[in-house]
Protein backbone atom coordinates (compact mmCIF):
# COMPACT_ATOMS: atom_id res chain seq x y z
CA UNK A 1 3.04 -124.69 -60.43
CA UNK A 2 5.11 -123.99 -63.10
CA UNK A 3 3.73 -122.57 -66.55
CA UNK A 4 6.18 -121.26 -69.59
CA UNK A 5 7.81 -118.12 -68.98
CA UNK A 6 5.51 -117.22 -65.90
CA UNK A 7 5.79 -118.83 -62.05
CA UNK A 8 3.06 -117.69 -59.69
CA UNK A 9 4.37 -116.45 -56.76
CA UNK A 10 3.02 -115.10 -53.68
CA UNK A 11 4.47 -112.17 -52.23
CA UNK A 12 4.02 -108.93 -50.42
CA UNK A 13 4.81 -104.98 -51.41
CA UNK A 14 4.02 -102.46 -49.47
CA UNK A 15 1.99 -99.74 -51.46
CA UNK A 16 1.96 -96.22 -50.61
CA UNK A 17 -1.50 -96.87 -48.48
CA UNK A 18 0.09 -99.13 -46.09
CA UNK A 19 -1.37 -101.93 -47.65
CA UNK A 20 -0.01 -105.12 -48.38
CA UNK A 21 -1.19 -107.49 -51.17
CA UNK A 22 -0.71 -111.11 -52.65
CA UNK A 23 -0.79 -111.90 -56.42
CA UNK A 24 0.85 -113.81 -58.92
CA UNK A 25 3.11 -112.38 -61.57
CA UNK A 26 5.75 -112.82 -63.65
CA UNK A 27 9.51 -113.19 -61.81
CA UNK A 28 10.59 -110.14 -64.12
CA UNK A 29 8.03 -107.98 -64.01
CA UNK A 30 7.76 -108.77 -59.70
CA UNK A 31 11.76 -107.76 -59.49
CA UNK A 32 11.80 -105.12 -61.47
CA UNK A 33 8.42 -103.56 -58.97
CA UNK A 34 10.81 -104.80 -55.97
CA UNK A 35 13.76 -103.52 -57.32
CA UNK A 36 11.85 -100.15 -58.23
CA UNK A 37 10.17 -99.79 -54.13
CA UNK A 38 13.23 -100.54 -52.98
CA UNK A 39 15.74 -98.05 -54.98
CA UNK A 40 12.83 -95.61 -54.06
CA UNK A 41 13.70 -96.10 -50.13
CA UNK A 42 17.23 -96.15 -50.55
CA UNK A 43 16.78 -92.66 -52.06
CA UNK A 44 14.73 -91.20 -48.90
CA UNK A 45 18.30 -92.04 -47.52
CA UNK A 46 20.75 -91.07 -50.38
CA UNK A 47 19.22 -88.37 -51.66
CA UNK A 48 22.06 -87.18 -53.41
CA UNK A 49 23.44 -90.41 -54.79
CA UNK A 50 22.66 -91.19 -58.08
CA UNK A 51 19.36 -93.18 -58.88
CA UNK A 52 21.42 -95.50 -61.18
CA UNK A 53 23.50 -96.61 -58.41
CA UNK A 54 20.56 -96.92 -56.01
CA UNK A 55 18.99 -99.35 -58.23
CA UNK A 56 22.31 -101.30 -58.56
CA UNK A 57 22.42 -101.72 -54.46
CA UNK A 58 18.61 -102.24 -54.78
CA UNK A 59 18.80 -105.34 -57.52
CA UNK A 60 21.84 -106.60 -55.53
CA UNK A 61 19.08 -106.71 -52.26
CA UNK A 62 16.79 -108.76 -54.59
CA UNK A 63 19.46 -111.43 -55.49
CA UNK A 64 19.74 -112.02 -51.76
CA UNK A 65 17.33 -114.36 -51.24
CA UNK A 66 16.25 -113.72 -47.32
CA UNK A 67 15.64 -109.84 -48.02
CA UNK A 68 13.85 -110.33 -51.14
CA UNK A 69 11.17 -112.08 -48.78
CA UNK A 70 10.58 -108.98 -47.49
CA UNK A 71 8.56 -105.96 -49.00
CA UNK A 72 10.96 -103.60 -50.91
CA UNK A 73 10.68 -100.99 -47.47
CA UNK A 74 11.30 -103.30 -45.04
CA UNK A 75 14.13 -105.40 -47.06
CA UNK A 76 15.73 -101.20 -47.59
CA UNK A 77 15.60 -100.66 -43.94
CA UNK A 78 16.81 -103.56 -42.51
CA UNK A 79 19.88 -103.41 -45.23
CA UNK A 80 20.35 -99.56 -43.75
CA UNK A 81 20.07 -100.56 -40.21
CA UNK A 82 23.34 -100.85 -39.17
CA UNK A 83 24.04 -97.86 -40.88
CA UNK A 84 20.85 -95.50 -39.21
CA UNK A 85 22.09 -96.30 -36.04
C-alpha cells in the first residue's frame, strides 16, 4: 500500500525495555530512528570515535538491505562480530 510521501512498513526496534514493536511510519522518519539505535550501539563500542562518524557507518548499515531487517542492536552487533571476536 502505497500513499504519497508515506509507505507503511512493518518493522521491529528494540527499545530500551527489551521490547519490540510493529508500526507504520514514514521511510525517513523510520531510518533516521534506525540510523539513531544503531550509531547509539556502535558507540557502546567506539566510545571514543566521533558520533558523526558513527552515524556515517550506522546509515551505511541501513542502505544494506539484509541488516536493515534487523533491529538497529542486532543489525550493530552482527556488523561488529567479526570484529568482538
Amino acid at each position: 500500500m502505497l500513499y504519497k510521501d508515506t509507505v507503511f512498513i512493518r518493522s521491529t526496534l528494540e527499545i530500551s525495555t527489551g521490547c519490540a514493536y510493529s508500526f507504520g511510519m514514514d521511510t525517513n522518519k523510520l531510518a533516521e530512528i534506525w540510523i539513531a539505535a544503531c550509531a547509539h550501539r556502535l558507540q557502546q563500542h567506539w566510545r571514543t570515535v566521533d558520533p558523526i562518524e558513527l552515524e556515517e557507518v550506522a546509515a551505511e548499515l541501513w542502505r544494506n538491505e539484509r541488516l536493515r531487517e534487523l533491529p538497529p542492536a542486532m543489525a550493530a552487533a552482527e556488523w561488529l562480530s567479526p570484529i568482538e571476536h
